[in-house]
PDBML (XML) file of the C-alpha atoms, coordinates in Angstrom:
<?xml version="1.0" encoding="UTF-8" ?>
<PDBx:datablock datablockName="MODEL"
   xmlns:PDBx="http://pdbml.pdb.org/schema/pdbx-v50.xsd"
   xmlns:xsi="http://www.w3.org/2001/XMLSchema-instance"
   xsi:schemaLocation="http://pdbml.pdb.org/schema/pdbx-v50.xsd pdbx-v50.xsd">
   <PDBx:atom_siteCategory>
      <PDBx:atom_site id="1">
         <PDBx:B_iso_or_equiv>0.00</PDBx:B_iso_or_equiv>
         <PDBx:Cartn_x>105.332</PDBx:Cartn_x>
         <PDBx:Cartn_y>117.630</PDBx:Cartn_y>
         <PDBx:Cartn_z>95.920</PDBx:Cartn_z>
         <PDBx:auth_asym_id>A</PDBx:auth_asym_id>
         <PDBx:auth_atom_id>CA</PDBx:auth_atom_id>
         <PDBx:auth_comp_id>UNK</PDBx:auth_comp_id>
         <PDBx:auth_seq_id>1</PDBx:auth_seq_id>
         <PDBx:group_PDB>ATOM</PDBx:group_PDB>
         <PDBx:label_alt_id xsi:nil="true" />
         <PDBx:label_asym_id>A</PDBx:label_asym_id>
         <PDBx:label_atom_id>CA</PDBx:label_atom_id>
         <PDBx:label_comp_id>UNK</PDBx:label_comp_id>
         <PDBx:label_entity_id>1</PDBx:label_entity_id>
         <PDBx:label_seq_id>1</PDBx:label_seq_id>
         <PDBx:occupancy>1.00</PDBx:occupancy>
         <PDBx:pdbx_PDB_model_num>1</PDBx:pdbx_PDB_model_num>
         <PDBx:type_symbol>C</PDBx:type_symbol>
      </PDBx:atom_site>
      <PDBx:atom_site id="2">
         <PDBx:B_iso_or_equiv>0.00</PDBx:B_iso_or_equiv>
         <PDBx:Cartn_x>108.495</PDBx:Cartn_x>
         <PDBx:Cartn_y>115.841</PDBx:Cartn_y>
         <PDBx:Cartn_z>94.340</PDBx:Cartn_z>
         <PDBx:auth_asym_id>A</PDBx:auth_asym_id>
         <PDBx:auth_atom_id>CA</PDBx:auth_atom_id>
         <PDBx:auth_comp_id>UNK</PDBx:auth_comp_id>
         <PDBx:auth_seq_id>2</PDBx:auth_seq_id>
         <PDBx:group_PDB>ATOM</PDBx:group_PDB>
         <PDBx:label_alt_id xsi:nil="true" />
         <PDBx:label_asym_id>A</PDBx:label_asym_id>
         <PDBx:label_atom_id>CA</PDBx:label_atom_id>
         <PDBx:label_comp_id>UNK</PDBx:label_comp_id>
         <PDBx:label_entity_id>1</PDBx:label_entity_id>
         <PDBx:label_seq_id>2</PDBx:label_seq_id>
         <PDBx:occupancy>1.00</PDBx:occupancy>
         <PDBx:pdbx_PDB_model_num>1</PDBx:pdbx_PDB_model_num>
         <PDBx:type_symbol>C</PDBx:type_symbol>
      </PDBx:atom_site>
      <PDBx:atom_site id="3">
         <PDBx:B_iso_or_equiv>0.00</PDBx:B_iso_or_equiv>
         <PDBx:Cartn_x>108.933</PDBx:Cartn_x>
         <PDBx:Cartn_y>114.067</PDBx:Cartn_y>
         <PDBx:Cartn_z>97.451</PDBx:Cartn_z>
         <PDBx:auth_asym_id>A</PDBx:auth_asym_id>
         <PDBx:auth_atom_id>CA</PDBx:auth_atom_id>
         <PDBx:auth_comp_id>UNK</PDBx:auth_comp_id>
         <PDBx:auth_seq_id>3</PDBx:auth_seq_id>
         <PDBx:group_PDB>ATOM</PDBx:group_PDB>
         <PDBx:label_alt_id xsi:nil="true" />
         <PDBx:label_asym_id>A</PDBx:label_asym_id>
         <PDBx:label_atom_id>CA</PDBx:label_atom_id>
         <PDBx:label_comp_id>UNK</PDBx:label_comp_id>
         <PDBx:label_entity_id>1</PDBx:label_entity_id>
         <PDBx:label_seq_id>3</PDBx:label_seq_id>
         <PDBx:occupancy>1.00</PDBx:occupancy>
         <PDBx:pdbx_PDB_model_num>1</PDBx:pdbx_PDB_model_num>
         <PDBx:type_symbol>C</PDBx:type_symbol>
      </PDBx:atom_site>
      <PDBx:atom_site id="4">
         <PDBx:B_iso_or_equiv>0.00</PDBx:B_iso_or_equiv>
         <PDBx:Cartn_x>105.287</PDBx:Cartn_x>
         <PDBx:Cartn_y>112.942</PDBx:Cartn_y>
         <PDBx:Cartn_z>97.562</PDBx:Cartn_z>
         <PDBx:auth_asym_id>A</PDBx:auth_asym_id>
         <PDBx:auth_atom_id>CA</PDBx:auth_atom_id>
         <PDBx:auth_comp_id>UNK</PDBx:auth_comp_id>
         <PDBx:auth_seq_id>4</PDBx:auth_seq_id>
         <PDBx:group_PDB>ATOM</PDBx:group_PDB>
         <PDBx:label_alt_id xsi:nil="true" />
         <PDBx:label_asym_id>A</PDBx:label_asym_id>
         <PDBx:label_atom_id>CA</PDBx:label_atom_id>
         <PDBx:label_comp_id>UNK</PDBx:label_comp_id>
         <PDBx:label_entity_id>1</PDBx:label_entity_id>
         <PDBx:label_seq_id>4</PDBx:label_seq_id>
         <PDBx:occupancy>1.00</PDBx:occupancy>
         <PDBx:pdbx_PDB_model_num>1</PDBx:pdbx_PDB_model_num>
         <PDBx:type_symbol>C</PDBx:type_symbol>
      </PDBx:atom_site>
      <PDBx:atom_site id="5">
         <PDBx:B_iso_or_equiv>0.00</PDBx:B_iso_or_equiv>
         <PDBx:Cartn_x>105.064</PDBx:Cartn_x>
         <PDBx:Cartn_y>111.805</PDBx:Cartn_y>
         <PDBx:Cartn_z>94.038</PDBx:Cartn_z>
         <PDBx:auth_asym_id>A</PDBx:auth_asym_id>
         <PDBx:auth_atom_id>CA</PDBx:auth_atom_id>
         <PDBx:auth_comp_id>UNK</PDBx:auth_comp_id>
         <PDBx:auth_seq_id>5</PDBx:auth_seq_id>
         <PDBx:group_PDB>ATOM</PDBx:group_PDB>
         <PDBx:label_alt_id xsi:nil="true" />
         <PDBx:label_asym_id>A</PDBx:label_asym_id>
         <PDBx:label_atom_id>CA</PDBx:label_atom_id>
         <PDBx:label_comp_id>UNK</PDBx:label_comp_id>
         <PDBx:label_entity_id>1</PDBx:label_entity_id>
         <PDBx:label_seq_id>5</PDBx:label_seq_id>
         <PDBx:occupancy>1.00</PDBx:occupancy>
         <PDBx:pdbx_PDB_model_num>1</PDBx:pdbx_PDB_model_num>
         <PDBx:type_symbol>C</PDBx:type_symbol>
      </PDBx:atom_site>
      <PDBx:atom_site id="6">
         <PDBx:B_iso_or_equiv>0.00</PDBx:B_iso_or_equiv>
         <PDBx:Cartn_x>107.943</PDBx:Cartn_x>
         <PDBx:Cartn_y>109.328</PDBx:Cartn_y>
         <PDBx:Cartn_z>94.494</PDBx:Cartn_z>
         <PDBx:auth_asym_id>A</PDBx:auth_asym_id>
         <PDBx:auth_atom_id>CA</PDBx:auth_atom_id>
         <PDBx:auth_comp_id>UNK</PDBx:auth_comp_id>
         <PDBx:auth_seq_id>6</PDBx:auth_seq_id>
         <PDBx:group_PDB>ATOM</PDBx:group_PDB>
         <PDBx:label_alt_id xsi:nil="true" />
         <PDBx:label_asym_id>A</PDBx:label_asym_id>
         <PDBx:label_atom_id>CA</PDBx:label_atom_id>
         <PDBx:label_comp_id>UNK</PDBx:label_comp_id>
         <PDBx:label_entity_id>1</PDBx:label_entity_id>
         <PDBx:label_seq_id>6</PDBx:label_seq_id>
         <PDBx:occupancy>1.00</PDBx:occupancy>
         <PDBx:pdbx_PDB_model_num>1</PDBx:pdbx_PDB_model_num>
         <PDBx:type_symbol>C</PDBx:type_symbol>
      </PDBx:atom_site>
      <PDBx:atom_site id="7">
         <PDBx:B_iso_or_equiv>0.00</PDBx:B_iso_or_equiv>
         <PDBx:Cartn_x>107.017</PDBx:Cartn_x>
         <PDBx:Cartn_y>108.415</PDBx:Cartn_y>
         <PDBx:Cartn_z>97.998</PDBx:Cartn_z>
         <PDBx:auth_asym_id>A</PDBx:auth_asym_id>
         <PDBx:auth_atom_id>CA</PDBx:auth_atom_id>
         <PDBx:auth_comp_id>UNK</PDBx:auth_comp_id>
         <PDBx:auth_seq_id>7</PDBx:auth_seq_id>
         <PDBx:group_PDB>ATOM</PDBx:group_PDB>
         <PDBx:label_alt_id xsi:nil="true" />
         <PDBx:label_asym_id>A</PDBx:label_asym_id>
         <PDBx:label_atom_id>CA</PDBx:label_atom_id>
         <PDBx:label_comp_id>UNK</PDBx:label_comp_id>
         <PDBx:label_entity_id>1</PDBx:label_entity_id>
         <PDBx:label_seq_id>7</PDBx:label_seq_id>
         <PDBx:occupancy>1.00</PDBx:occupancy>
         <PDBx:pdbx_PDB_model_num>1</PDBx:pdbx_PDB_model_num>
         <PDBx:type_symbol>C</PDBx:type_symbol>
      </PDBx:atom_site>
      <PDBx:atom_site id="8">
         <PDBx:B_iso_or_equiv>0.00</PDBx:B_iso_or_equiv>
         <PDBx:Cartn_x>103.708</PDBx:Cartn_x>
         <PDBx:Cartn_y>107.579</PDBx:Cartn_y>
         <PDBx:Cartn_z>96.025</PDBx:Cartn_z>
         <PDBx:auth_asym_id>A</PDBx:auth_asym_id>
         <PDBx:auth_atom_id>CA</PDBx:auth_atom_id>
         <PDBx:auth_comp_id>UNK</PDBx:auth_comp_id>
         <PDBx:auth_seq_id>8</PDBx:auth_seq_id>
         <PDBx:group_PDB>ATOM</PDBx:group_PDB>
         <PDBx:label_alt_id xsi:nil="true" />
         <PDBx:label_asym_id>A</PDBx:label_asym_id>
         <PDBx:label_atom_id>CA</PDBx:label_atom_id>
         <PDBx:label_comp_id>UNK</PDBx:label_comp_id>
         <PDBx:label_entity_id>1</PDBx:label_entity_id>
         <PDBx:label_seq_id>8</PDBx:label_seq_id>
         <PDBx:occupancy>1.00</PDBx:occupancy>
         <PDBx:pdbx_PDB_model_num>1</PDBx:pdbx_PDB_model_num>
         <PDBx:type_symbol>C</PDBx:type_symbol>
      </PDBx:atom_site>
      <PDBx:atom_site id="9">
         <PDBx:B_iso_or_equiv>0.00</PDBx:B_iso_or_equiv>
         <PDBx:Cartn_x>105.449</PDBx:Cartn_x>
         <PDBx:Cartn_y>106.053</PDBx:Cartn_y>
         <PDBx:Cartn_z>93.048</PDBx:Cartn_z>
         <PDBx:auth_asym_id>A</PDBx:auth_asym_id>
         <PDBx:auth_atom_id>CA</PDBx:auth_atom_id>
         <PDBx:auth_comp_id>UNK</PDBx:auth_comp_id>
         <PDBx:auth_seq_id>9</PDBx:auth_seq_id>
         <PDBx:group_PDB>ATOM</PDBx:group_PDB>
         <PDBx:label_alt_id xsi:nil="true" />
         <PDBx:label_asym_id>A</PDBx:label_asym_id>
         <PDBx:label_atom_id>CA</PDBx:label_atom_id>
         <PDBx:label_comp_id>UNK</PDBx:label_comp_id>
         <PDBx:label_entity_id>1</PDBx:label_entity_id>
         <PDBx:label_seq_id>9</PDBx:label_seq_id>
         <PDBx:occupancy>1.00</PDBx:occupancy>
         <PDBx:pdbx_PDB_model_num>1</PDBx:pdbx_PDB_model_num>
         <PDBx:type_symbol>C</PDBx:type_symbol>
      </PDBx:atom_site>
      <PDBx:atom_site id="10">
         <PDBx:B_iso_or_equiv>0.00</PDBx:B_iso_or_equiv>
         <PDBx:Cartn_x>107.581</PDBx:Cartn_x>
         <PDBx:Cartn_y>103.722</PDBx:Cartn_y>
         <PDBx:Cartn_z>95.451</PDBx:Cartn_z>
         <PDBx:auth_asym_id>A</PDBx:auth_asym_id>
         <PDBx:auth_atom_id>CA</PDBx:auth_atom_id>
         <PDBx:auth_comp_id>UNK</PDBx:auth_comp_id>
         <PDBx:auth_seq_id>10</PDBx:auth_seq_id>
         <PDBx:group_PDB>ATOM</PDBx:group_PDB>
         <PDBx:label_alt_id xsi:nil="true" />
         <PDBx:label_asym_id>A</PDBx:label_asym_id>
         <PDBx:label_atom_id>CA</PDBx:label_atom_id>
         <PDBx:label_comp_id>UNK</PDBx:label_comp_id>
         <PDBx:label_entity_id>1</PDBx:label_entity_id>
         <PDBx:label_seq_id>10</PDBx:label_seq_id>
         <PDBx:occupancy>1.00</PDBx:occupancy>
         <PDBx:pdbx_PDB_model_num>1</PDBx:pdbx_PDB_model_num>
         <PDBx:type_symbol>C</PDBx:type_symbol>
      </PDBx:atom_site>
      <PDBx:atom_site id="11">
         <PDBx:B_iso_or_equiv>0.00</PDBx:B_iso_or_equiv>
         <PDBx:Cartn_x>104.526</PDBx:Cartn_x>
         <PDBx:Cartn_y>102.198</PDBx:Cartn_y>
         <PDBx:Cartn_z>96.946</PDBx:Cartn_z>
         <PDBx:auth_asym_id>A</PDBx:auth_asym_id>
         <PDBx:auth_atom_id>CA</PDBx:auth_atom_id>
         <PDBx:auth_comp_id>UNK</PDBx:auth_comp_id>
         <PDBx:auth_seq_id>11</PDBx:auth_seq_id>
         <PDBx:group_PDB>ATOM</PDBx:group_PDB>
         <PDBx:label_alt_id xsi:nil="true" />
         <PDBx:label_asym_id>A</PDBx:label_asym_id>
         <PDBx:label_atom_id>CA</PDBx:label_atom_id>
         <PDBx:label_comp_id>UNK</PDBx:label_comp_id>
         <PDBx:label_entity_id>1</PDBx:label_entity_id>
         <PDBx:label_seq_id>11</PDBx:label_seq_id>
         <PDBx:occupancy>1.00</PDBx:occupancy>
         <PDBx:pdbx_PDB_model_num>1</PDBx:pdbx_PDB_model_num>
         <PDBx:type_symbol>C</PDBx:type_symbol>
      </PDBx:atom_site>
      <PDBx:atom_site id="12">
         <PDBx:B_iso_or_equiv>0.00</PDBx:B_iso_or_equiv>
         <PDBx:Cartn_x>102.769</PDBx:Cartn_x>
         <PDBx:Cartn_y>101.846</PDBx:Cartn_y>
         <PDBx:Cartn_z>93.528</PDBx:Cartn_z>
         <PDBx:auth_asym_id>A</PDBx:auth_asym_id>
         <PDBx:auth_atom_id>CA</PDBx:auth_atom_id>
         <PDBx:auth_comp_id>UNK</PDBx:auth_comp_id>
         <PDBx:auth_seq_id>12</PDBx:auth_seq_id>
         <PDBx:group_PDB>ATOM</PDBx:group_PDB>
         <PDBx:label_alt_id xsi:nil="true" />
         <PDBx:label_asym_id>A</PDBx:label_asym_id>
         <PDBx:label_atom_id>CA</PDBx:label_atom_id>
         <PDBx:label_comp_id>UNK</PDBx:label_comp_id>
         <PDBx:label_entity_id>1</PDBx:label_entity_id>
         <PDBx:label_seq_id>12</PDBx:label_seq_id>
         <PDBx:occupancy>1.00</PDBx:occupancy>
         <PDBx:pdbx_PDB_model_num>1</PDBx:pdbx_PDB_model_num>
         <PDBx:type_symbol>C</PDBx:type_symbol>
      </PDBx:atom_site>
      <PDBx:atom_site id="13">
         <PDBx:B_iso_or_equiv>0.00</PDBx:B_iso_or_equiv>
         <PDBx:Cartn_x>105.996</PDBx:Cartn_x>
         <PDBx:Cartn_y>99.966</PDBx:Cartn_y>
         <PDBx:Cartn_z>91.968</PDBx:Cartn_z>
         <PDBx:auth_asym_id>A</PDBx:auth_asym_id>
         <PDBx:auth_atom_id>CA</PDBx:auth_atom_id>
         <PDBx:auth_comp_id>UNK</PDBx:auth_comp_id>
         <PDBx:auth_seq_id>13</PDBx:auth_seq_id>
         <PDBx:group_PDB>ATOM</PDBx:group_PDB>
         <PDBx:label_alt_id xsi:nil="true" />
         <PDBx:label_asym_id>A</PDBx:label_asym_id>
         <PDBx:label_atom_id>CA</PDBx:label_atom_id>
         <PDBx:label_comp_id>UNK</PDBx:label_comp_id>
         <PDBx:label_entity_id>1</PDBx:label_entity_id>
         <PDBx:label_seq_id>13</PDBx:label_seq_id>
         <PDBx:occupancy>1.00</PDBx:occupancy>
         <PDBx:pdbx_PDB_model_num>1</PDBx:pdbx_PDB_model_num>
         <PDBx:type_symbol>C</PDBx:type_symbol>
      </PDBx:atom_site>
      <PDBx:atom_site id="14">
         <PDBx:B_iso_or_equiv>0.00</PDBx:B_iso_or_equiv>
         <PDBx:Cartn_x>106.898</PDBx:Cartn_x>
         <PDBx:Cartn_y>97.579</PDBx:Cartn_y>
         <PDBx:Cartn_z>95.173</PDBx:Cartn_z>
         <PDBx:auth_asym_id>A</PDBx:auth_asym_id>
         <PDBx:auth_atom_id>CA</PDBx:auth_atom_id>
         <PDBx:auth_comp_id>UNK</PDBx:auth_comp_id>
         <PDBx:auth_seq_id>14</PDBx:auth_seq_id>
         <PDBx:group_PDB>ATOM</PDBx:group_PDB>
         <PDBx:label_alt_id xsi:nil="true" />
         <PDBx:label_asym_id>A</PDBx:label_asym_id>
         <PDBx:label_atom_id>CA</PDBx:label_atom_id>
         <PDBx:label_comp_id>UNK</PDBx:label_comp_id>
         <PDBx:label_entity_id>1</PDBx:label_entity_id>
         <PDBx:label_seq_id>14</PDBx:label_seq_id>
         <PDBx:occupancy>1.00</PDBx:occupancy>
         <PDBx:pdbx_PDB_model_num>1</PDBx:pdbx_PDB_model_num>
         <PDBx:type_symbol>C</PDBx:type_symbol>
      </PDBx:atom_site>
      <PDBx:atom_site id="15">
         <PDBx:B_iso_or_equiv>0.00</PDBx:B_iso_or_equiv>
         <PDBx:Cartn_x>104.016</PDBx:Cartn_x>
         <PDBx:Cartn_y>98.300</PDBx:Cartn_y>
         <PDBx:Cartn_z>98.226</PDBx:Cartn_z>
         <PDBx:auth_asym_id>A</PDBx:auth_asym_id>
         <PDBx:auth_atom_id>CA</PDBx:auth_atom_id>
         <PDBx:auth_comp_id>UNK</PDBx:auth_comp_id>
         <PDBx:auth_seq_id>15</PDBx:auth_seq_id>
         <PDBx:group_PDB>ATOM</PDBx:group_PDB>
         <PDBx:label_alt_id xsi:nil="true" />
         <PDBx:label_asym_id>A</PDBx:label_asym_id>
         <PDBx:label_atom_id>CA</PDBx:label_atom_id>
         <PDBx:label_comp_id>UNK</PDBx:label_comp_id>
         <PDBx:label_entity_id>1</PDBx:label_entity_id>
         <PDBx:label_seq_id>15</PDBx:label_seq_id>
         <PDBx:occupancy>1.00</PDBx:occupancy>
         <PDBx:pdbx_PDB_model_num>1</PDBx:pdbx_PDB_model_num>
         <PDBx:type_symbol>C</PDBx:type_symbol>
      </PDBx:atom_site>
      <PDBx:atom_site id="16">
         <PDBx:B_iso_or_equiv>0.00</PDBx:B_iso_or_equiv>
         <PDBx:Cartn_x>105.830</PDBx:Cartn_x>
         <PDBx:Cartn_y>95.375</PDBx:Cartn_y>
         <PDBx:Cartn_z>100.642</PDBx:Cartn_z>
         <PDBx:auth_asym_id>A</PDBx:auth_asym_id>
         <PDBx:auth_atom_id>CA</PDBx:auth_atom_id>
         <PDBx:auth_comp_id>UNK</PDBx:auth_comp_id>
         <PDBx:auth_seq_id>16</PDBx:auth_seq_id>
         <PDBx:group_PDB>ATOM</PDBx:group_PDB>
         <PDBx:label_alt_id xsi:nil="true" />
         <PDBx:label_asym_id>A</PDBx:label_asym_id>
         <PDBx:label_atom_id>CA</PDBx:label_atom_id>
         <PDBx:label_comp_id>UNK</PDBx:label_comp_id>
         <PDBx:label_entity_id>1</PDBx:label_entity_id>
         <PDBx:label_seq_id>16</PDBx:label_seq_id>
         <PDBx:occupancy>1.00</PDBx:occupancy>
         <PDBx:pdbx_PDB_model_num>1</PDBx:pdbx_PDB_model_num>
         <PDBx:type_symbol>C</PDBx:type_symbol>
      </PDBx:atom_site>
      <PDBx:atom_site id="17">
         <PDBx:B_iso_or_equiv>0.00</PDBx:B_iso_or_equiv>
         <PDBx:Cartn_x>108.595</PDBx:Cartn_x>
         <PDBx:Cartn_y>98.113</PDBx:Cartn_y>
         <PDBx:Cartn_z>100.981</PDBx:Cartn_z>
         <PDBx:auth_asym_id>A</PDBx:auth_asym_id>
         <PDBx:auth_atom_id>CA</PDBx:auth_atom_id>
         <PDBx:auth_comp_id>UNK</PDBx:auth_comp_id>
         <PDBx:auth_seq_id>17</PDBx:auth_seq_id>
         <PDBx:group_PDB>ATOM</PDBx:group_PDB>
         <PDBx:label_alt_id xsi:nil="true" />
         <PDBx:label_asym_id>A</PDBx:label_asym_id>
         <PDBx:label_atom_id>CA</PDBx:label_atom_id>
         <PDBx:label_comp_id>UNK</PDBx:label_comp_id>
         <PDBx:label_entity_id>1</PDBx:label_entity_id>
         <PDBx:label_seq_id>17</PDBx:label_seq_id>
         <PDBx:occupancy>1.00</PDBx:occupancy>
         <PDBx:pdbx_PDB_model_num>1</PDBx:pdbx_PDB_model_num>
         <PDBx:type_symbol>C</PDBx:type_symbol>
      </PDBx:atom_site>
      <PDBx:atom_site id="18">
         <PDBx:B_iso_or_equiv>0.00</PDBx:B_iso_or_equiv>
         <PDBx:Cartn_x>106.635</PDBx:Cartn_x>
         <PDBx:Cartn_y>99.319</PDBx:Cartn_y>
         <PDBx:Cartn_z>103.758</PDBx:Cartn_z>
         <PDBx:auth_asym_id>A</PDBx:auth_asym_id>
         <PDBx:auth_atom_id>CA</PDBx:auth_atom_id>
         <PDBx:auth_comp_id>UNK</PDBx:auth_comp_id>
         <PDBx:auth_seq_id>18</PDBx:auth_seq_id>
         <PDBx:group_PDB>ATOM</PDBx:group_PDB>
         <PDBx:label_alt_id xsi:nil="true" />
         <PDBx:label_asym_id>A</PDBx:label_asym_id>
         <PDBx:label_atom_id>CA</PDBx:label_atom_id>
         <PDBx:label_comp_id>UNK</PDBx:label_comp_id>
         <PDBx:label_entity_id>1</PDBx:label_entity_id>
         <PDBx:label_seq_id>18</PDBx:label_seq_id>
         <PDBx:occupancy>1.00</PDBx:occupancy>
         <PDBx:pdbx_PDB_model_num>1</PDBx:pdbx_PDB_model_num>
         <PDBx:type_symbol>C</PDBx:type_symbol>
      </PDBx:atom_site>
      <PDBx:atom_site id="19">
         <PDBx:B_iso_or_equiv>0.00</PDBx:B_iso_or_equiv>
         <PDBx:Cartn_x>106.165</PDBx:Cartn_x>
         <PDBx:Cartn_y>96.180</PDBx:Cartn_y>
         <PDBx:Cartn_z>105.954</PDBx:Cartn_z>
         <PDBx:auth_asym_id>A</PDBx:auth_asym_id>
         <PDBx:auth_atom_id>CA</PDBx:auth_atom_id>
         <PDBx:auth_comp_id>UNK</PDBx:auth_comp_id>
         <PDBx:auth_seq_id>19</PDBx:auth_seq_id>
         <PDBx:group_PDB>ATOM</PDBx:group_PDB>
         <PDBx:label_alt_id xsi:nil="true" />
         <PDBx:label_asym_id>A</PDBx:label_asym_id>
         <PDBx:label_atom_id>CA</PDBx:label_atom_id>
         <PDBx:label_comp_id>UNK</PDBx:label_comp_id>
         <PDBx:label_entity_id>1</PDBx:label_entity_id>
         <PDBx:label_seq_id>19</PDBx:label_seq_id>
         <PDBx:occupancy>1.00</PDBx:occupancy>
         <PDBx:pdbx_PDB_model_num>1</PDBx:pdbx_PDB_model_num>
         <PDBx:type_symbol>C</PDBx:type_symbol>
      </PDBx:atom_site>
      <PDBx:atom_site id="20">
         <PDBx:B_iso_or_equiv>0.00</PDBx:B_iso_or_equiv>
         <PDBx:Cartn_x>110.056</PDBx:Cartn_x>
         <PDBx:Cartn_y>95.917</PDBx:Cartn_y>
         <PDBx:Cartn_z>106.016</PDBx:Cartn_z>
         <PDBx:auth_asym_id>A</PDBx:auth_asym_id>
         <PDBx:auth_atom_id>CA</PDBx:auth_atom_id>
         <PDBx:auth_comp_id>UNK</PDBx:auth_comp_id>
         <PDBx:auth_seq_id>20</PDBx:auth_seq_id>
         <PDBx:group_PDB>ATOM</PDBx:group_PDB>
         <PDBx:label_alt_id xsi:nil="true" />
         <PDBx:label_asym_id>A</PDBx:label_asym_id>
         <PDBx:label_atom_id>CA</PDBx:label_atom_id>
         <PDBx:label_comp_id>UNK</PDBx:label_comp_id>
         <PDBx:label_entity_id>1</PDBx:label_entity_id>
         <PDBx:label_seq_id>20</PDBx:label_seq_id>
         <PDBx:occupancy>1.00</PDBx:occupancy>
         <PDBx:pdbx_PDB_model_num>1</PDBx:pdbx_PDB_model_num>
         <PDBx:type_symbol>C</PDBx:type_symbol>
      </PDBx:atom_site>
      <PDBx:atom_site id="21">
         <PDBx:B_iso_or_equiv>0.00</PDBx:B_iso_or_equiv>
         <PDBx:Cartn_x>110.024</PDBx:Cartn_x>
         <PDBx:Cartn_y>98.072</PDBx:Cartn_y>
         <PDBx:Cartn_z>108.529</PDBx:Cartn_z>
         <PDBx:auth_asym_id>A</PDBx:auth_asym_id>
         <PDBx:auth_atom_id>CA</PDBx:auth_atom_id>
         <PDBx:auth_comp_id>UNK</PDBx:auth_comp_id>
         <PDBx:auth_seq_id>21</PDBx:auth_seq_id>
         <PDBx:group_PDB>ATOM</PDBx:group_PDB>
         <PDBx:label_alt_id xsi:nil="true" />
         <PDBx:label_asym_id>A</PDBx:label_asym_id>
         <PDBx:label_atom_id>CA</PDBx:label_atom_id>
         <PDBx:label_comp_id>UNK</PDBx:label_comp_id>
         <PDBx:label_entity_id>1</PDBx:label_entity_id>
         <PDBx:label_seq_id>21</PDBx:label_seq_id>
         <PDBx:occupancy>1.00</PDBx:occupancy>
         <PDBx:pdbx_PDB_model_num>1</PDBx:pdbx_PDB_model_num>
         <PDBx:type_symbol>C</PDBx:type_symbol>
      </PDBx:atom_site>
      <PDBx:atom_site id="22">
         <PDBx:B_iso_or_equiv>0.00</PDBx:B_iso_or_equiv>
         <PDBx:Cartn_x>109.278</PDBx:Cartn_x>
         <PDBx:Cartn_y>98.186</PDBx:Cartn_y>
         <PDBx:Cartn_z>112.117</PDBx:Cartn_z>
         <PDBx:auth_asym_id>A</PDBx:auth_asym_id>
         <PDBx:auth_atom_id>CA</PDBx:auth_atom_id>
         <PDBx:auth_comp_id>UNK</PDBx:auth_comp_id>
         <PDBx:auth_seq_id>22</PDBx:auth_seq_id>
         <PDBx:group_PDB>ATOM</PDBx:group_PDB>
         <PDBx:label_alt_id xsi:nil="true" />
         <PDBx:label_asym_id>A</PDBx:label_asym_id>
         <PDBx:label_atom_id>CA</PDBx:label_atom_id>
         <PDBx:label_comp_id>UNK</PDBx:label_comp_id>
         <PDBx:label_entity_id>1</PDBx:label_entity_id>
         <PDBx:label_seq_id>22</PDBx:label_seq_id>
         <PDBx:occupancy>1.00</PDBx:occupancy>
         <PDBx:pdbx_PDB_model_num>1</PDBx:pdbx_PDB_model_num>
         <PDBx:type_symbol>C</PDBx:type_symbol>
      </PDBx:atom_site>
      <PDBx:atom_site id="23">
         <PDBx:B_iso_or_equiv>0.00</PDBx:B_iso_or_equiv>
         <PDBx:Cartn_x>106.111</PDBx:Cartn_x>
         <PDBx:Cartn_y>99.346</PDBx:Cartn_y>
         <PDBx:Cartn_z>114.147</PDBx:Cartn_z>
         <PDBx:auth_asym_id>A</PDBx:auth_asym_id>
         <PDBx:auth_atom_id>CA</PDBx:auth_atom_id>
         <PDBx:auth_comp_id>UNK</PDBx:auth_comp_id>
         <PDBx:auth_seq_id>23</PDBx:auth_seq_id>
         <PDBx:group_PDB>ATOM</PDBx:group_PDB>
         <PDBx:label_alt_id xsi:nil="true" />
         <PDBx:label_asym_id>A</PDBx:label_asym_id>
         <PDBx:label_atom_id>CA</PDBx:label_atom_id>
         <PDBx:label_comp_id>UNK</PDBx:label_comp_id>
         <PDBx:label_entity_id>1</PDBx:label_entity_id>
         <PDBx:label_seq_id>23</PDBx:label_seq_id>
         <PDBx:occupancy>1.00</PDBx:occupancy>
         <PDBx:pdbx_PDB_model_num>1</PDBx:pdbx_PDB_model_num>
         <PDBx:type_symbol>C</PDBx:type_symbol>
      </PDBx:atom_site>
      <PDBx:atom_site id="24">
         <PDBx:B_iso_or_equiv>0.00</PDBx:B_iso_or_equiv>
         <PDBx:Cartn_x>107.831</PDBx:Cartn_x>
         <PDBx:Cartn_y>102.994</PDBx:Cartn_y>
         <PDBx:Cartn_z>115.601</PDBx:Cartn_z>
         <PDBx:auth_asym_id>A</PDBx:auth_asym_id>
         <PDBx:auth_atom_id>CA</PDBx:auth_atom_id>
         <PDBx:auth_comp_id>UNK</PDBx:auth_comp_id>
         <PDBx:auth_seq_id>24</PDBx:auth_seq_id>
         <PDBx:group_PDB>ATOM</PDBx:group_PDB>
         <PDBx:label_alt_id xsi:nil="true" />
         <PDBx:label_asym_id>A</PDBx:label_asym_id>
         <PDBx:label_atom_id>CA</PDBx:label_atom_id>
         <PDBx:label_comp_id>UNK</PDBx:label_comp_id>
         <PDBx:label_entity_id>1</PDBx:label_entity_id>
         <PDBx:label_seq_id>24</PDBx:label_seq_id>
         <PDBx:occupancy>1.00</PDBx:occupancy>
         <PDBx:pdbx_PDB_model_num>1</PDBx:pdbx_PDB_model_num>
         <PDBx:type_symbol>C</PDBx:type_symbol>
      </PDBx:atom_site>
   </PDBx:atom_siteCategory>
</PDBx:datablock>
């Protein structure tokens, strides 16, 4: 759950995080 809730938190707090990566 930990891991979740600041997988979660990350998003909330800076969502482009997630288009800095690639397609795989």
């Amino acid at each position: 759950l930990s891991i979740l809730v600041i997988g979660f938190l990350s998003f909330v707090i800076r969502p482009s995080t997630f288009l800095q990566f690639g397609g795989l």
